[in-house]
C-alpha atoms as a PDB file:
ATOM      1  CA  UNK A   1     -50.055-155.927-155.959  1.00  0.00           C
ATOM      2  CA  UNK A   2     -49.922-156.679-152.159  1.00  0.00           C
ATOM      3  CA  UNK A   3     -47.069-158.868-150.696  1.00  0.00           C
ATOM      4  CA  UNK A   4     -46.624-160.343-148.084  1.00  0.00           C
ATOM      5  CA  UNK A   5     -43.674-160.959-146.679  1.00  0.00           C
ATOM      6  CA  UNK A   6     -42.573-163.649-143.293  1.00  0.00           C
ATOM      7  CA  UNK A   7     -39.990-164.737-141.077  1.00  0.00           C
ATOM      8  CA  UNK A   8     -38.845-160.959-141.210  1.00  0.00           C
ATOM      9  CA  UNK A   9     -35.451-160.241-138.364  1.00  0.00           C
ATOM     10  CA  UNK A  10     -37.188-158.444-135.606  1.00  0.00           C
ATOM     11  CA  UNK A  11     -35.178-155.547-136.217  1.00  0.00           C
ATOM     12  CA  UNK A  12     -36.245-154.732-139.829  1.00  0.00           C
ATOM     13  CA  UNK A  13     -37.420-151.305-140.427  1.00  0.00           C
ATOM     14  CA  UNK A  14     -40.105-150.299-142.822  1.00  0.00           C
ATOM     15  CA  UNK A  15     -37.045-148.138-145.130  1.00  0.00           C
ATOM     16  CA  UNK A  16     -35.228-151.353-145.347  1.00  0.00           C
ATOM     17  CA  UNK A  17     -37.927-153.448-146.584  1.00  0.00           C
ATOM     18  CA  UNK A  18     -39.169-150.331-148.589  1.00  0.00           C
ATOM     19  CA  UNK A  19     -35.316-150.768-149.936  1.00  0.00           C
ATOM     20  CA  UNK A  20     -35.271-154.449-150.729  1.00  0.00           C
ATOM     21  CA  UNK A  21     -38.334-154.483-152.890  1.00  0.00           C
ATOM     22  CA  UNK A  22     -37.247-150.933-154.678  1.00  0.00           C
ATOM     23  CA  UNK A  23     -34.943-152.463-156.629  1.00  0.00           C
ATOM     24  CA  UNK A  24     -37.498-154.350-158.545  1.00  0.00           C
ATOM     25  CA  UNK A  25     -39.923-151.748-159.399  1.00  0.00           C
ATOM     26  CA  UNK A  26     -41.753-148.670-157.570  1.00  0.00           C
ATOM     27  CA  UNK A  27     -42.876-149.714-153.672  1.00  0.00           C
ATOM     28  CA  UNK A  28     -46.268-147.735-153.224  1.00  0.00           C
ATOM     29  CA  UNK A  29     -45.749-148.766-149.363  1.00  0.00           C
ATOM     30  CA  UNK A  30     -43.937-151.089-147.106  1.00  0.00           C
ATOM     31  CA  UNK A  31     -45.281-151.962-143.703  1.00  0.00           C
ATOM     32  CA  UNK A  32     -43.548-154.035-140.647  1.00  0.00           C
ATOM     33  CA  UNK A  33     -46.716-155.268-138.858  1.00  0.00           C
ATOM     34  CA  UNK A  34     -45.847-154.574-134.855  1.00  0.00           C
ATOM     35  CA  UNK A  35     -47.768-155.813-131.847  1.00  0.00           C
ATOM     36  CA  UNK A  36     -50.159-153.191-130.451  1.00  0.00           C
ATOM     37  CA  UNK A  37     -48.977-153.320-126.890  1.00  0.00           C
ATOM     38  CA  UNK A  38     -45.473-153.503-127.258  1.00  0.00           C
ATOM     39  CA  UNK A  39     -44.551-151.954-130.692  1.00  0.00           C
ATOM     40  CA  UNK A  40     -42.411-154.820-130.949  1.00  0.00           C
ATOM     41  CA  UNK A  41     -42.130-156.221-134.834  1.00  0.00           C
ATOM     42  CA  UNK A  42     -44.252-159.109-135.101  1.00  0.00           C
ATOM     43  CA  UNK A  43     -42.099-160.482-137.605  1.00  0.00           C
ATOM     44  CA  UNK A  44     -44.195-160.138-141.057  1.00  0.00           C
ATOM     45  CA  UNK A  45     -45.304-157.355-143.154  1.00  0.00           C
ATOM     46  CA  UNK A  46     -46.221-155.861-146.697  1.00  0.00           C
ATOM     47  CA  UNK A  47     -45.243-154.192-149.506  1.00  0.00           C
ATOM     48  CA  UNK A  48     -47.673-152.722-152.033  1.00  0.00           C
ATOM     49  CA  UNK A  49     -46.179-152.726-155.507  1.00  0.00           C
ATOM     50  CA  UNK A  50     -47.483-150.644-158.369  1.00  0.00           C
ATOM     51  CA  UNK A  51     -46.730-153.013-161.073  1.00  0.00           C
ATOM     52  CA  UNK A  52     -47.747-156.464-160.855  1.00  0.00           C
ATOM     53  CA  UNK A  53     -45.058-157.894-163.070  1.00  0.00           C
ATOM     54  CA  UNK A  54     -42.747-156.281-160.846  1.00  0.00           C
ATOM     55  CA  UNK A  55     -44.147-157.458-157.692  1.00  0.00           C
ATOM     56  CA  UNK A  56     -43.798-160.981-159.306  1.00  0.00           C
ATOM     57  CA  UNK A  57     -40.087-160.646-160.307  1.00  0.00           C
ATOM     58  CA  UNK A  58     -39.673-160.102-156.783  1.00  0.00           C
ATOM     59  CA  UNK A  59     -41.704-162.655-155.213  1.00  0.00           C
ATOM     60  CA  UNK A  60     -39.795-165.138-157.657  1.00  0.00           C
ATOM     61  CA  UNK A  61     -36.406-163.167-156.496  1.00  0.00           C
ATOM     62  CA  UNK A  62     -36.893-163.152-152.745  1.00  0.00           C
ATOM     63  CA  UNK A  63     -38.485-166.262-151.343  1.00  0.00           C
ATOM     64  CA  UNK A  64     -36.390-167.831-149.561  1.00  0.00           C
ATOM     65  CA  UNK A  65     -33.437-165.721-149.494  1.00  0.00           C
ATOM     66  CA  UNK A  66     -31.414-164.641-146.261  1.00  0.00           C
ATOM     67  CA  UNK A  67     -32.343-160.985-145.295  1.00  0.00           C
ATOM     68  CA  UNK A  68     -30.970-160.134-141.633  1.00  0.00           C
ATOM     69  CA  UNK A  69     -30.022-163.571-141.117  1.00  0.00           C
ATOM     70  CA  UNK A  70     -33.242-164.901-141.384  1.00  0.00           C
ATOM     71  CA  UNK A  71     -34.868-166.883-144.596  1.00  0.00           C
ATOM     72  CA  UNK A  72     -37.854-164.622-145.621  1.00  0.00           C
ATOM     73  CA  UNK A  73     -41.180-166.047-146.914  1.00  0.00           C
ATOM     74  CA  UNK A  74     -42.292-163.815-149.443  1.00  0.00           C
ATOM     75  CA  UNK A  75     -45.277-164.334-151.639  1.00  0.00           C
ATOM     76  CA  UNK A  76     -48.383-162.234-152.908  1.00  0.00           C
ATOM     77  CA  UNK A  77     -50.894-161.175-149.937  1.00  0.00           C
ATOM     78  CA  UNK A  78     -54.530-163.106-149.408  1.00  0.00           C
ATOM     79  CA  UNK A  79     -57.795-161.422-148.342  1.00  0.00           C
ATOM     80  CA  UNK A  80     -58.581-161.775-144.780  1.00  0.00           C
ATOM     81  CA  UNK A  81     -61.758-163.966-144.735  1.00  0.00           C
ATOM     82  CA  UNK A  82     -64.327-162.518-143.250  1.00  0.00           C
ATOM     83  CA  UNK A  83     -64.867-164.960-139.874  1.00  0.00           C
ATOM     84  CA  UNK A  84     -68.060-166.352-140.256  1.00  0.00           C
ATOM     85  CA  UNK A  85     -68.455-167.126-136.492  1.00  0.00           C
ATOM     86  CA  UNK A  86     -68.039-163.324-135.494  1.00  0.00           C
ATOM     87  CA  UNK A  87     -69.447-161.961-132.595  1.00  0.00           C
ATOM     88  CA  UNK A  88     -72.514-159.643-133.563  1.00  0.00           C
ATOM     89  CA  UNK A  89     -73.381-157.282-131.401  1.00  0.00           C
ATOM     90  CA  UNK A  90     -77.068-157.903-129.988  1.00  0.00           C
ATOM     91  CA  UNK A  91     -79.944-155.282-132.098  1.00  0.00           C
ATOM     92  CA  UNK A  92     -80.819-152.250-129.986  1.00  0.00           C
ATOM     93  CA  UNK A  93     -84.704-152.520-129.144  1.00  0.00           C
ATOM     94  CA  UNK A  94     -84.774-149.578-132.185  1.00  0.00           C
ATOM     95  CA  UNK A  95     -83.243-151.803-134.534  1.00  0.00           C
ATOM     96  CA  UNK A  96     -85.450-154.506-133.614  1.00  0.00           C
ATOM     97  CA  UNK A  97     -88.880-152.284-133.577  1.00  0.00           C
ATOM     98  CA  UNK A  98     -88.116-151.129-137.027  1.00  0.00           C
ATOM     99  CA  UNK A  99     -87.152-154.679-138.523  1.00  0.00           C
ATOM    100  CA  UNK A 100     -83.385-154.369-138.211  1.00  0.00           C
ATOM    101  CA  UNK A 101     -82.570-156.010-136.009  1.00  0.00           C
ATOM    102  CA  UNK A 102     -80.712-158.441-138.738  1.00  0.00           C
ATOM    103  CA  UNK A 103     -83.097-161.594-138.207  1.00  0.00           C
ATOM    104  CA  UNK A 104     -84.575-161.659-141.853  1.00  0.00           C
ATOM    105  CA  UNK A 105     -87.824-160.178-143.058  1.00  0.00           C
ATOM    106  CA  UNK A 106     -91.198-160.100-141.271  1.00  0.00           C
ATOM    107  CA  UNK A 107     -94.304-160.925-143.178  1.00  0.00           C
ATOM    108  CA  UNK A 108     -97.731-159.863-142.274  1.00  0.00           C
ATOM    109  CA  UNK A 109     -99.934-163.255-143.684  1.00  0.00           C
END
Protein backbone atom coordinates (compact mmCIF):
# COMPACT_ATOMS: atom_id res chain seq x y z
CA UNK A 1 0.00 0.00 0.00
CA UNK A 2 1.08 3.64 -0.79
CA UNK A 3 1.07 6.33 2.00
CA UNK A 4 1.18 9.36 2.05
CA UNK A 5 2.46 11.22 4.50
CA UNK A 6 2.17 15.61 5.27
CA UNK A 7 3.27 18.35 7.27
CA UNK A 8 6.73 16.45 7.26
CA UNK A 9 9.89 18.90 9.29
CA UNK A 10 11.84 20.13 6.37
CA UNK A 11 14.73 18.37 7.55
CA UNK A 12 13.41 14.75 7.42
CA UNK A 13 15.46 12.36 5.53
CA UNK A 14 14.17 9.49 3.51
CA UNK A 15 16.15 6.78 6.36
CA UNK A 16 14.18 8.44 9.01
CA UNK A 17 10.87 8.14 7.53
CA UNK A 18 12.04 4.70 6.09
CA UNK A 19 12.64 4.22 10.12
CA UNK A 20 9.34 5.43 11.47
CA UNK A 21 7.16 3.25 9.33
CA UNK A 22 9.70 0.04 9.83
CA UNK A 23 8.54 -0.57 12.95
CA UNK A 24 5.17 -1.54 11.74
CA UNK A 25 5.94 -3.88 9.03
CA UNK A 26 8.49 -4.10 5.93
CA UNK A 27 8.88 -0.38 4.05
CA UNK A 28 9.32 -1.40 0.26
CA UNK A 29 10.35 2.47 -0.12
CA UNK A 30 10.16 5.79 1.53
CA UNK A 31 10.39 8.98 -0.45
CA UNK A 32 10.71 12.84 0.81
CA UNK A 33 9.22 14.63 -2.24
CA UNK A 34 11.85 17.79 -2.85
CA UNK A 35 11.38 20.76 -5.13
CA UNK A 36 13.15 20.33 -8.48
CA UNK A 37 15.05 23.57 -8.43
CA UNK A 38 16.14 23.76 -5.08
CA UNK A 39 16.28 20.15 -3.66
CA UNK A 40 14.70 21.64 -0.81
CA UNK A 41 12.01 19.08 1.00
CA UNK A 42 8.71 20.08 -0.01
CA UNK A 43 7.37 18.89 3.09
CA UNK A 44 5.33 15.53 2.11
CA UNK A 45 6.24 12.20 0.92
CA UNK A 46 5.57 8.31 0.71
CA UNK A 47 6.10 5.18 1.95
CA UNK A 48 5.23 1.99 0.07
CA UNK A 49 4.33 -0.79 2.47
CA UNK A 50 4.27 -4.45 1.53
CA UNK A 51 1.49 -5.46 3.71
CA UNK A 52 -1.62 -3.63 3.71
CA UNK A 53 -2.66 -4.47 7.23
CA UNK A 54 0.52 -3.13 8.21
CA UNK A 55 0.37 -0.01 6.33
CA UNK A 56 -3.04 0.46 8.15
CA UNK A 57 -1.72 -0.13 11.73
CA UNK A 58 0.40 2.64 10.90
CA UNK A 59 -1.80 5.04 9.32
CA UNK A 60 -4.11 4.45 12.50
CA UNK A 61 -0.66 4.83 14.67
CA UNK A 62 0.77 7.96 13.11
CA UNK A 63 -1.78 10.56 12.14
CA UNK A 64 -1.45 13.12 13.97
CA UNK A 65 1.47 12.45 16.03
CA UNK A 66 4.54 14.89 16.59
CA UNK A 67 7.54 13.74 14.40
CA UNK A 68 10.36 16.58 14.31
CA UNK A 69 8.17 18.89 16.02
CA UNK A 70 5.70 18.96 13.55
CA UNK A 71 2.06 17.05 13.60
CA UNK A 72 2.26 14.67 10.54
CA UNK A 73 -0.77 13.91 8.31
CA UNK A 74 -0.50 10.48 7.40
CA UNK A 75 -3.05 8.53 5.49
CA UNK A 76 -3.13 6.01 2.44
CA UNK A 77 -1.99 7.71 -1.04
CA UNK A 78 -4.78 8.72 -3.95
CA UNK A 79 -4.26 8.39 -7.72
CA UNK A 80 -3.32 11.51 -9.40
CA UNK A 81 -6.34 12.30 -11.66
CA UNK A 82 -5.56 12.52 -14.86
CA UNK A 83 -6.30 16.58 -15.65
CA UNK A 84 -8.86 16.59 -18.04
CA UNK A 85 -8.03 20.15 -19.30
CA UNK A 86 -4.35 19.11 -20.32
CA UNK A 87 -2.56 20.72 -22.86
CA UNK A 88 -2.32 18.36 -26.03
CA UNK A 89 0.18 18.89 -28.14
CA UNK A 90 -1.19 19.98 -31.74
CA UNK A 91 -1.12 16.51 -34.48
CA UNK A 92 1.90 16.66 -36.79
CA UNK A 93 0.50 17.07 -40.49
CA UNK A 94 1.54 12.97 -40.50
CA UNK A 95 -0.66 12.28 -37.77
CA UNK A 96 -3.33 14.18 -39.27
CA UNK A 97 -2.88 12.68 -43.04
CA UNK A 98 -3.13 9.24 -41.65
CA UNK A 99 -6.26 9.89 -39.30
CA UNK A 100 -4.38 10.44 -36.06
CA UNK A 101 -4.43 13.24 -35.50
CA UNK A 102 -6.84 12.38 -32.29
CA UNK A 103 -10.11 14.16 -33.71
CA UNK A 104 -12.32 10.91 -33.95
CA UNK A 105 -12.94 8.75 -36.97
CA UNK A 106 -13.45 9.84 -40.60
CA UNK A 107 -16.17 8.27 -42.62
CA UNK A 108 -16.29 8.10 -46.31
CA UNK A 109 -20.52 8.37 -46.92
Amino acid sequence: MNIFIGNLNFQTTEPQLHQLFASFGTVTTAKVIRDEQSGRSRGFGFVEMEDDTAARAAITALHNMNFMDRFLTVNEARSKPRASGAYKRPATSEQFHSGDAGLGEHRDN
